[in-house]
N, C-alpha and C. Protein backbone atom coordinates (compact mmCIF):
# COMPACT_ATOMS: atom_id res chain seq x y z
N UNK A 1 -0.62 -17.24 -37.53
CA UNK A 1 -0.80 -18.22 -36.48
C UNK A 1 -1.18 -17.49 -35.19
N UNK A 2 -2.24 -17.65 -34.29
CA UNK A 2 -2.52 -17.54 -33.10
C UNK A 2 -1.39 -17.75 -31.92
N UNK A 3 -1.42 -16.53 -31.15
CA UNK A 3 -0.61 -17.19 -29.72
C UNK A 3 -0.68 -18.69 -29.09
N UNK A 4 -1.70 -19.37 -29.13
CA UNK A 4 -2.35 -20.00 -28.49
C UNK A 4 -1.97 -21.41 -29.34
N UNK A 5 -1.92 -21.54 -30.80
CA UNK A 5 -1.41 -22.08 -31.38
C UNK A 5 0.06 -22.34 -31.50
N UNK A 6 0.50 -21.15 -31.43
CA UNK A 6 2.09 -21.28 -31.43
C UNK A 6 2.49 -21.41 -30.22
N UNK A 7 1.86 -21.38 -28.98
CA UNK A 7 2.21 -22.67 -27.58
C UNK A 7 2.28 -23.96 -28.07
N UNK A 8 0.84 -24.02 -28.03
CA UNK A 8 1.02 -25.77 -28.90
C UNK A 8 1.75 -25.91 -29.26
N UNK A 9 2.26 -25.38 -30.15
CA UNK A 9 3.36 -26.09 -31.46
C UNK A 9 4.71 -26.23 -30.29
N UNK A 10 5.24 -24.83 -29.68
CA UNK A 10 6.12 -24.94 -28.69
C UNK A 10 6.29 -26.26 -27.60
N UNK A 11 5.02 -26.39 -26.95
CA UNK A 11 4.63 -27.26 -26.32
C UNK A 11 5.25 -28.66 -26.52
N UNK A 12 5.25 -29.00 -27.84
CA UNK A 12 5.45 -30.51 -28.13
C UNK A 12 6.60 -30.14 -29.09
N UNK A 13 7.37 -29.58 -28.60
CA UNK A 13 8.79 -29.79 -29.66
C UNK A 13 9.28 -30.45 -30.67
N UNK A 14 8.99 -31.77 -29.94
CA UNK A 14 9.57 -33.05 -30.73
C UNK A 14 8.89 -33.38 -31.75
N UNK A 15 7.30 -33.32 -32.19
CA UNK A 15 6.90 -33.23 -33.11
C UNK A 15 7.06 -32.29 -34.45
N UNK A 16 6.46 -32.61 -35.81
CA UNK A 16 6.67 -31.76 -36.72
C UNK A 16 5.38 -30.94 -36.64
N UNK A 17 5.29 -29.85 -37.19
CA UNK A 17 6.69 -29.39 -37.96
C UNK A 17 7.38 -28.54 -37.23
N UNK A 18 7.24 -28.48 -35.87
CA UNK A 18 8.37 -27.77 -35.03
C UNK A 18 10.02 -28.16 -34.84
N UNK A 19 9.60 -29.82 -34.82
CA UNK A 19 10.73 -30.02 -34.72
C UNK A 19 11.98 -29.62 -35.36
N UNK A 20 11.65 -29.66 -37.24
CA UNK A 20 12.25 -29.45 -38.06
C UNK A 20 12.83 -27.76 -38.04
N UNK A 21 11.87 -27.05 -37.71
CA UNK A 21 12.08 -25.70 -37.83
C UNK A 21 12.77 -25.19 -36.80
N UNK A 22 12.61 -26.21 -35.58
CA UNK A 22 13.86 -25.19 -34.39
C UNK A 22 14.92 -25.88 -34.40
N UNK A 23 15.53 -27.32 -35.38
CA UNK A 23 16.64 -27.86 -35.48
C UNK A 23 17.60 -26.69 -36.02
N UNK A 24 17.26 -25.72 -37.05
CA UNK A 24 17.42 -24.95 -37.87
C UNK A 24 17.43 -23.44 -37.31
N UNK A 25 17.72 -23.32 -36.06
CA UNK A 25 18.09 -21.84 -35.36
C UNK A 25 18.93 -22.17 -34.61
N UNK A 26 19.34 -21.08 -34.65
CA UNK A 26 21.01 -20.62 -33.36
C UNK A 26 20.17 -21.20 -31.87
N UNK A 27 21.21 -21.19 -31.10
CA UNK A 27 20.96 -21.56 -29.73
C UNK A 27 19.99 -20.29 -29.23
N UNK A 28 20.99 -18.69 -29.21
CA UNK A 28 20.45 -18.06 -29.09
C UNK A 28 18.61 -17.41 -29.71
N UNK A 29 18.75 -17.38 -31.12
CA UNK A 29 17.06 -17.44 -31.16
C UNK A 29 16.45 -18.44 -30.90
N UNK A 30 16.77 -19.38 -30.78
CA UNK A 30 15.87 -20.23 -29.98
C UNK A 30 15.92 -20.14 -28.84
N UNK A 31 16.58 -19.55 -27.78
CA UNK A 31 16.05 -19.19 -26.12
C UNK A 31 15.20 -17.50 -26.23
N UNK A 32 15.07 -17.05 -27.45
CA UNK A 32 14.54 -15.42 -27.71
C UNK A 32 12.92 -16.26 -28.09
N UNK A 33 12.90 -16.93 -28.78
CA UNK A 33 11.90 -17.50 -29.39
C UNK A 33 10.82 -17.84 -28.41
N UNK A 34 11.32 -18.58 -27.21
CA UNK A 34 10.94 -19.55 -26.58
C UNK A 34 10.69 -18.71 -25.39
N UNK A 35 11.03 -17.25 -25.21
CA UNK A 35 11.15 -16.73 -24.43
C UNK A 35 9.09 -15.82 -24.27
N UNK A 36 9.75 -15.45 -25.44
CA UNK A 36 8.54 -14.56 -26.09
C UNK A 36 7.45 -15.61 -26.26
N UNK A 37 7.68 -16.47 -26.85
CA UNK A 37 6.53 -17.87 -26.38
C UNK A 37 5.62 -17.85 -25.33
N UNK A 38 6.22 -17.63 -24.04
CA UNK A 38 6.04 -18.33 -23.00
C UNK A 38 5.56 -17.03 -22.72
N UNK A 39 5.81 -15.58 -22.59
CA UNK A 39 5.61 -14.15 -22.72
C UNK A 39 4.23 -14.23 -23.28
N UNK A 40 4.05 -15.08 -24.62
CA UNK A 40 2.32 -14.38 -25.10
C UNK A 40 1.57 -15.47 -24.73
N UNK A 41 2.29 -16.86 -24.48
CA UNK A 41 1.13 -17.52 -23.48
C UNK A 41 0.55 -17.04 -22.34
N UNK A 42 1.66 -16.92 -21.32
CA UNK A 42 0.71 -15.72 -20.39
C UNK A 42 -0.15 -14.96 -20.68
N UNK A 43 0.05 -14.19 -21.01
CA UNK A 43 -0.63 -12.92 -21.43
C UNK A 43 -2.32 -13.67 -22.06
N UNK A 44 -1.91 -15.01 -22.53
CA UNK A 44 -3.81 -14.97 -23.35
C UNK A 44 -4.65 -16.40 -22.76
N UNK A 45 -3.59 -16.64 -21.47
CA UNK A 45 -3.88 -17.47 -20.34
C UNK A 45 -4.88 -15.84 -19.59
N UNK A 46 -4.01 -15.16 -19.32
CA UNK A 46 -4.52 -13.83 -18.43
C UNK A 46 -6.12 -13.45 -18.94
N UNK A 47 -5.61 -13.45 -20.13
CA UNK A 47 -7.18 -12.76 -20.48
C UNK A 47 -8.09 -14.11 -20.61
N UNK A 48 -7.82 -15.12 -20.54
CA UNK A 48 -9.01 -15.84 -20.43
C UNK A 48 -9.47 -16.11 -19.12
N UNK A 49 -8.76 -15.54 -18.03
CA UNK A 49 -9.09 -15.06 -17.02
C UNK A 49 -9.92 -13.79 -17.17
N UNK A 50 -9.60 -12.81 -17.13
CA UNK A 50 -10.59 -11.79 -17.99
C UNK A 50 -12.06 -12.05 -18.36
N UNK A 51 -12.09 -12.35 -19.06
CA UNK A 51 -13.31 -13.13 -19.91
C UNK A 51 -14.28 -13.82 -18.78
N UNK A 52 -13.88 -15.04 -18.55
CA UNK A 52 -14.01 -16.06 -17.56
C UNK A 52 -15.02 -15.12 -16.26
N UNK A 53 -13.67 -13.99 -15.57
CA UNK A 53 -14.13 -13.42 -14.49
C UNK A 53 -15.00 -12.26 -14.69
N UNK A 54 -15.35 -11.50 -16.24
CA UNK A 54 -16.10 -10.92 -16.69
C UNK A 54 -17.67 -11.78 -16.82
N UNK A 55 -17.59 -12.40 -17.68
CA UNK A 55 -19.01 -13.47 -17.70
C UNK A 55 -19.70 -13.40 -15.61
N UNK A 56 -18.92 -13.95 -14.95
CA UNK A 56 -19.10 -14.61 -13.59
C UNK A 56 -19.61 -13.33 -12.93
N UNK A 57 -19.19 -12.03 -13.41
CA UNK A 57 -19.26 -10.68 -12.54
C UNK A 57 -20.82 -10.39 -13.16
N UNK A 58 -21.02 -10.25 -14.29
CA UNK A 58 -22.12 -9.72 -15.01
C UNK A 58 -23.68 -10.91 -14.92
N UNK A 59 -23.53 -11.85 -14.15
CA UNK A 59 -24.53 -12.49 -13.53
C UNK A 59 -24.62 -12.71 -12.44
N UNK A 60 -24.05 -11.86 -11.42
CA UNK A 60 -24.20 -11.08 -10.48
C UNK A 60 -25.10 -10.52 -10.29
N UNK A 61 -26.00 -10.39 -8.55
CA UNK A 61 -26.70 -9.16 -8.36
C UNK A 61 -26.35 -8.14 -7.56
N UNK A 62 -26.94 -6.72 -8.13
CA UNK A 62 -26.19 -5.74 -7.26
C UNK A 62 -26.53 -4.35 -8.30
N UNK A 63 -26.36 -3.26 -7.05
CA UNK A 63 -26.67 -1.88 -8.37
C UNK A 63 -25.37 -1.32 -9.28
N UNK A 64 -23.99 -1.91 -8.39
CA UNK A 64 -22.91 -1.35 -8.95
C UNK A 64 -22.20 -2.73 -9.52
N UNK A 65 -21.29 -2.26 -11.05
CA UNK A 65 -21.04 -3.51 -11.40
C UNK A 65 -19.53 -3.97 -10.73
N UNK A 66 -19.02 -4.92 -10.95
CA UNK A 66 -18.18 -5.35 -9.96
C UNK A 66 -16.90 -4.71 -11.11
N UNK A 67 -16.16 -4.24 -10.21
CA UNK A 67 -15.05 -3.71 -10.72
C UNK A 67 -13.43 -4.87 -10.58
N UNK A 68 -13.75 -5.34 -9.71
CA UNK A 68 -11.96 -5.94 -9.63
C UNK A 68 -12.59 -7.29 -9.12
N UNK A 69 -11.70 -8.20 -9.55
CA UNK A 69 -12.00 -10.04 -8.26
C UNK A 69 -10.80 -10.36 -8.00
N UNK A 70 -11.08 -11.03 -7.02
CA UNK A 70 -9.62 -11.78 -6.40
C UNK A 70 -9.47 -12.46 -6.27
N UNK A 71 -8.40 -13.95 -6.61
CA UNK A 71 -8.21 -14.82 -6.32
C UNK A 71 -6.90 -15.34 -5.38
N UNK A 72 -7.38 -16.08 -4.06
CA UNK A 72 -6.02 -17.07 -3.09
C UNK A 72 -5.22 -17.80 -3.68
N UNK A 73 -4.64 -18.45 -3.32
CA UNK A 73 -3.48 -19.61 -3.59
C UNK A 73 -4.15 -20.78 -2.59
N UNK A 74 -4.52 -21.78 -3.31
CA UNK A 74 -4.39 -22.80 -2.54
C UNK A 74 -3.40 -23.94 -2.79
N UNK A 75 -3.01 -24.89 -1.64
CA UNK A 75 -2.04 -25.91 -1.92
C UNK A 75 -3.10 -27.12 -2.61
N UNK A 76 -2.38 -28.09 -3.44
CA UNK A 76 -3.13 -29.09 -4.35
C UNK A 76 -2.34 -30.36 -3.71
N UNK A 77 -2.59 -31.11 -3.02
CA UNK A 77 -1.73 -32.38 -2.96
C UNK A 77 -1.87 -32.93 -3.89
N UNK A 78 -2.47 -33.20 -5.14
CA UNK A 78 -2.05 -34.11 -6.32
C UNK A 78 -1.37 -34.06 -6.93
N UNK A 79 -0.79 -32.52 -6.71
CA UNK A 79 0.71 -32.10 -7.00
C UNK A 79 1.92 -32.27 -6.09
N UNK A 80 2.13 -32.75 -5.52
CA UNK A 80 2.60 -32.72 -4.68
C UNK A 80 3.22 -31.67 -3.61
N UNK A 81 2.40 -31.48 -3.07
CA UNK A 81 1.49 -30.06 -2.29
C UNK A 81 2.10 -28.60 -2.97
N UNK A 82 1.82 -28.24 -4.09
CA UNK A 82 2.04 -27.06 -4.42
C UNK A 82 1.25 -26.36 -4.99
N UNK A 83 1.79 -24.97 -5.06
CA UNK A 83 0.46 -24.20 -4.40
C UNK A 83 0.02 -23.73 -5.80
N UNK A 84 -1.21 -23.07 -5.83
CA UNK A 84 -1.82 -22.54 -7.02
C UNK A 84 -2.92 -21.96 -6.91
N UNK A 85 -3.57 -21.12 -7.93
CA UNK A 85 -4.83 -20.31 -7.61
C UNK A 85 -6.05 -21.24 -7.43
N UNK A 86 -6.71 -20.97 -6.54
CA UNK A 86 -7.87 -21.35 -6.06
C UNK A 86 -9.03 -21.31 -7.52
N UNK A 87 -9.96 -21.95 -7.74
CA UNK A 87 -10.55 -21.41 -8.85
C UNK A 87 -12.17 -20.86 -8.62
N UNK A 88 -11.91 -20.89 -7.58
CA UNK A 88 -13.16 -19.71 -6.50
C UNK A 88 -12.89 -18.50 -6.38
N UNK A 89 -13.85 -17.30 -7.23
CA UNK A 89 -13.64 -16.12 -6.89
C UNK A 89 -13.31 -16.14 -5.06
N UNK A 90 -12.30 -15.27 -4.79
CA UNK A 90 -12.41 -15.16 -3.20
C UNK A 90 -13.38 -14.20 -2.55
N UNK A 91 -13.40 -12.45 -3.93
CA UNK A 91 -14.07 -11.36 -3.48
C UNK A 91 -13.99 -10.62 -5.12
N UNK A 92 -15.45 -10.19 -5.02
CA UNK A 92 -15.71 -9.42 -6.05
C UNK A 92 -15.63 -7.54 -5.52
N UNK A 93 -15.38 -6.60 -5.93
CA UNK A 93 -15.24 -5.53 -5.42
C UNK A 93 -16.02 -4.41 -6.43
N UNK A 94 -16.99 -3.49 -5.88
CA UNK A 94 -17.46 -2.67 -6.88
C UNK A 94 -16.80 -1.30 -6.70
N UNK A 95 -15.50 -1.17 -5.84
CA UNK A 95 -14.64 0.19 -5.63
C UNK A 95 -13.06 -0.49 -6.19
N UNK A 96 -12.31 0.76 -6.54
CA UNK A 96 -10.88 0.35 -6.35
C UNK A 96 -10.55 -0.22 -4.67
N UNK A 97 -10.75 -0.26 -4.21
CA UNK A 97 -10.57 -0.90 -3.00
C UNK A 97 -10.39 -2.20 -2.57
N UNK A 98 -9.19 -2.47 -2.30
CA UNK A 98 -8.69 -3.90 -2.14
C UNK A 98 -9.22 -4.66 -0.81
N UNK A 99 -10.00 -5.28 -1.35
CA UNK A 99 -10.86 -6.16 0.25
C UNK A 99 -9.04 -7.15 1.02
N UNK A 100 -9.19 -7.18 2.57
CA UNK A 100 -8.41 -7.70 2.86
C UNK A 100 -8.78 -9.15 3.07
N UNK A 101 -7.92 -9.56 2.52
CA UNK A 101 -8.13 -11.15 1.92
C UNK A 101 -7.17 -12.02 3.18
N UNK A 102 -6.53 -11.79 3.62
CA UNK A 102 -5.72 -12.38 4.73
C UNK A 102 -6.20 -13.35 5.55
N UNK A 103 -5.28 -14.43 5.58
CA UNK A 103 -6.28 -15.24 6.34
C UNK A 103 -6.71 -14.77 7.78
N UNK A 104 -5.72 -13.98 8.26
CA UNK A 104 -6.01 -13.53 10.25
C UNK A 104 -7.20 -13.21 10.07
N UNK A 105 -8.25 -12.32 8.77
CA UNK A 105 -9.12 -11.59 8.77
C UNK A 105 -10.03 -11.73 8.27
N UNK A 106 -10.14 -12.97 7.79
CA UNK A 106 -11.29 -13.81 6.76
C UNK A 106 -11.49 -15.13 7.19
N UNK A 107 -12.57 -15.26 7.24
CA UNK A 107 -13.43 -16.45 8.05
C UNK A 107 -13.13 -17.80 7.14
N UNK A 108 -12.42 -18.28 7.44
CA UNK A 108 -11.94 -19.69 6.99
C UNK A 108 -12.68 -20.88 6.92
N UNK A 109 -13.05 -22.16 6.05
CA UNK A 109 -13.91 -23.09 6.44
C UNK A 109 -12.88 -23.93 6.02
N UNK A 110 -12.53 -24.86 7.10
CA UNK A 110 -11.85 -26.39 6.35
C UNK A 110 -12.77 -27.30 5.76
N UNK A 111 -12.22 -27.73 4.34
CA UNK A 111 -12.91 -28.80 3.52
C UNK A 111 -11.78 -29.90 3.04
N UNK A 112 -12.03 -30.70 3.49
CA UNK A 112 -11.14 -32.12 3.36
C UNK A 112 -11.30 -32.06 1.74
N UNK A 113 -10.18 -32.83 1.36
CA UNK A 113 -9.31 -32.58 0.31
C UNK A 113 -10.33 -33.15 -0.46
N UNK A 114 -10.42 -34.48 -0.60
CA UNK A 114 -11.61 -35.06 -1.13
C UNK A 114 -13.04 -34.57 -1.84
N UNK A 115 -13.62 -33.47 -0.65
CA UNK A 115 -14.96 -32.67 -0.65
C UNK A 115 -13.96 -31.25 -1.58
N UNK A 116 -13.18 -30.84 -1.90
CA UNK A 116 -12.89 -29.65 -2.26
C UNK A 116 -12.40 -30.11 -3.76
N UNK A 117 -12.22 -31.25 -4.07
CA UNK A 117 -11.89 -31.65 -5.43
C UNK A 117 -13.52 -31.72 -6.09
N UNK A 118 -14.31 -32.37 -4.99
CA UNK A 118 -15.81 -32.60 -5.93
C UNK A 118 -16.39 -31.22 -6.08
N UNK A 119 -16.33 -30.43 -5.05
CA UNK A 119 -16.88 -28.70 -5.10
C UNK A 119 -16.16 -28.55 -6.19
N UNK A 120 -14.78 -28.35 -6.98
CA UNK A 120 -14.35 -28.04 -7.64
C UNK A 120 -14.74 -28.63 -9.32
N UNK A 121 -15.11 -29.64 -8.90
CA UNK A 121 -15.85 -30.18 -10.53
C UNK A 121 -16.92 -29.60 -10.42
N UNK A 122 -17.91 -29.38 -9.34
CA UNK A 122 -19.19 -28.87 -9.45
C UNK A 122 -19.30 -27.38 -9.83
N UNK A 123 -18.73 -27.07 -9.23
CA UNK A 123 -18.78 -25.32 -9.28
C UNK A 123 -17.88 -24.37 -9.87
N UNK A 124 -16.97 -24.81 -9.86
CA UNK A 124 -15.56 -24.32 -11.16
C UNK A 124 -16.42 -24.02 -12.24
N UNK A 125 -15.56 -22.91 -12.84
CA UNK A 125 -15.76 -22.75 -14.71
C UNK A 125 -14.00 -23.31 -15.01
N UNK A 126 -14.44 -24.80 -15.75
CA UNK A 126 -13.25 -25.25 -16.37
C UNK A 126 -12.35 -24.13 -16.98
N UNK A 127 -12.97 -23.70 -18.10
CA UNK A 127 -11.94 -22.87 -18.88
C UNK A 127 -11.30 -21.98 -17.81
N UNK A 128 -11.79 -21.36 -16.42
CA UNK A 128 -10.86 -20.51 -15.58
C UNK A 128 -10.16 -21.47 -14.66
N UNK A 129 -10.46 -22.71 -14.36
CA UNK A 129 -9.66 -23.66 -13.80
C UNK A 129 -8.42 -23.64 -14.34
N UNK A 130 -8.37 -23.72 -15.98
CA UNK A 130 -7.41 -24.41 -17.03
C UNK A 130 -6.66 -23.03 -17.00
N UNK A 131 -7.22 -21.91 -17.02
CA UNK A 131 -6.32 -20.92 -16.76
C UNK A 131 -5.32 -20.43 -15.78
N UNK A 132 -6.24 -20.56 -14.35
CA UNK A 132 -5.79 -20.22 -13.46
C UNK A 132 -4.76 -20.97 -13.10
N UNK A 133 -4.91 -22.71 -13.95
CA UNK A 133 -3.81 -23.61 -13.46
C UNK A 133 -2.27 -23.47 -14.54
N UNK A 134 -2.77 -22.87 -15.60
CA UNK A 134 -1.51 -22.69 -16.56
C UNK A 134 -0.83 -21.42 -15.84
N UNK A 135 -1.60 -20.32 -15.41
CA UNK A 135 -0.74 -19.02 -14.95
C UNK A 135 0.23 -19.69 -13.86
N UNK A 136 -0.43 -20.63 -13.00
CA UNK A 136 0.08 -21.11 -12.11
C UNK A 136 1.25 -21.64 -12.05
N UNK A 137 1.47 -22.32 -13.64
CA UNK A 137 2.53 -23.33 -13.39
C UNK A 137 3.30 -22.31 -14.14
N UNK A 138 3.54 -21.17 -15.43
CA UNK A 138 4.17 -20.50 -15.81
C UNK A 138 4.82 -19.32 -14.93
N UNK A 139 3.97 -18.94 -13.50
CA UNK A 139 4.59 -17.86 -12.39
C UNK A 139 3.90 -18.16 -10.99
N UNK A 140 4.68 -19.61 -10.59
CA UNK A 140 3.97 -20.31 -9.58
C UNK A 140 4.09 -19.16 -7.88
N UNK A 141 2.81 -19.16 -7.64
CA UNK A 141 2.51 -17.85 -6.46
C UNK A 141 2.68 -18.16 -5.25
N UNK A 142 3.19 -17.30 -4.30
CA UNK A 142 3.35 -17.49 -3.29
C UNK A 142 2.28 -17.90 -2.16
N UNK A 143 2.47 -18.58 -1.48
CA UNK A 143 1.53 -18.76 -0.43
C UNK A 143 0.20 -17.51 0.60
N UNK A 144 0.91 -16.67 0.12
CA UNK A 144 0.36 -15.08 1.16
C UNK A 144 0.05 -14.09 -0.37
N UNK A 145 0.08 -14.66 -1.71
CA UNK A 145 -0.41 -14.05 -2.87
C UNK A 145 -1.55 -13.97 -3.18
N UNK A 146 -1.76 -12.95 -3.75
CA UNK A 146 -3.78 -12.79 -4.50
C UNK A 146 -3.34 -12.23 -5.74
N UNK A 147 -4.25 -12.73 -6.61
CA UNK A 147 -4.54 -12.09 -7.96
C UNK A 147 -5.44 -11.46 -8.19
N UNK A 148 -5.30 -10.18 -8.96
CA UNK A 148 -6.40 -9.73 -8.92
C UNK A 148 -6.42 -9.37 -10.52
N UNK A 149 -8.24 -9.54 -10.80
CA UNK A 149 -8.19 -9.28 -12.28
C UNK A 149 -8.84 -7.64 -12.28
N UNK A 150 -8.46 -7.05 -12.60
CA UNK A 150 -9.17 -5.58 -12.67
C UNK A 150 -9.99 -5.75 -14.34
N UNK A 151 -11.49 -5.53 -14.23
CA UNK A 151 -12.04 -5.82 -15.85
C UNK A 151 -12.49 -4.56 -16.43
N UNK A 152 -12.15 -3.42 -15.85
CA UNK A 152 -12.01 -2.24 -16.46
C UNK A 152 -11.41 -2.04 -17.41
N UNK A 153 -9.83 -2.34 -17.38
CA UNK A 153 -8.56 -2.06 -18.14
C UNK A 153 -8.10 -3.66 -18.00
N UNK A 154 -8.59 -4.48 -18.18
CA UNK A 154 -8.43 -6.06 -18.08
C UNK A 154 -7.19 -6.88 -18.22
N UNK A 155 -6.83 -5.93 -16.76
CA UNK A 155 -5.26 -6.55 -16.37
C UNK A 155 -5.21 -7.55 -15.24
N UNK A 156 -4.72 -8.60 -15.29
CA UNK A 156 -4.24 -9.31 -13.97
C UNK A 156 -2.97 -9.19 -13.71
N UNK A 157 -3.19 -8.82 -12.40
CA UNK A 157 -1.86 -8.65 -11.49
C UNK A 157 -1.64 -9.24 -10.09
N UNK A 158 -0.32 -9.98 -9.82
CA UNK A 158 -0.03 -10.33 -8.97
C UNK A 158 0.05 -10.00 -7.41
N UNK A 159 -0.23 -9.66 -6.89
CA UNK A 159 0.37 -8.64 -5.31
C UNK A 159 0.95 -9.92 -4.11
N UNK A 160 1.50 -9.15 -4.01
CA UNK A 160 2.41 -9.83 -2.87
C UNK A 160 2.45 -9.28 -1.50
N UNK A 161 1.48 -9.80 -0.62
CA UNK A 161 1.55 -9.30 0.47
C UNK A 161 2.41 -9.11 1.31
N UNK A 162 3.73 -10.00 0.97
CA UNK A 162 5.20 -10.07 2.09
C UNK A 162 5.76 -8.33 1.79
């Protein structure tokens, strides 16, 4: 069975044939189970970030290829204002060098909520939407957070500017 599959199945508990099969474990492996679950969902949420921000880098122009991207936190009021990754690269980087992403230091444009939901159907890649919004809700980020995907060694990592 696939990681990705065995969310699903996690996912909806109450159905079979999960249901039947976690009636039938200790309390304890079932919080080990469920643990590690949620452990390799991440992880293939991450890389479809990866992927996603690999494709987006390599139709790019430029002589050097882009080495790292970054993504903000923005707030969603349809959630009831909580926060989550933006699904707009913020900065592509062709050095190890971490562009400063801060708002004091980056030119800001306000877009009413409305206009930033339709940009977001227009110009989003769903599948990194769907990602960026599952990482989100499994290790919800701080307000002053960036992600960054490095596609060298195709890790995403959190940083915390506080």
């Amino acid at each position: 069975m696939k990681p990705l599959e065995l969310a699903g199945l996690l996912a909806a508990p109450t159905k079979q044939p999960m249901r039947d099969a976690l009636r039938h474990l200790p309390p304890r492996q079932l919080d080990a189970l469920i643990i590690e679950a949620l452990a390799v969902t991440e992880e293939a949420w991450r890389q479809v970030v990866v992927d996603r921000v690999a494709v987006f880098a390599a139709g790019q122009e430029g002589d050097r290829p882009a080495v790292a991207a970054y993504f903000t936190p923005i707030e969603r009021a349809e959630d009831g204002m909580r926060v989550r990754w933006s699904p707009f690269i913020a900065a592509l980087t062709s050095s190890e060098n971490i562009p400063d992403l801060r708002h004091a230091t980056t030119t800001a444009t306000f877009v009413p909520v409305g206009e930033a939901s339709m940009a977001e159907e227009m110009f989003a890649d769903p599948e990194l939407t769907t990602a960026l919004n599952r990482l989100s809700a499994l290790d919800p980020p701080g307000s002053e957070d960036i992600l960054r995907v490095h596609l060298p060694t195709r890790q995403v990592v959190r940083l915390t500017s506080t």
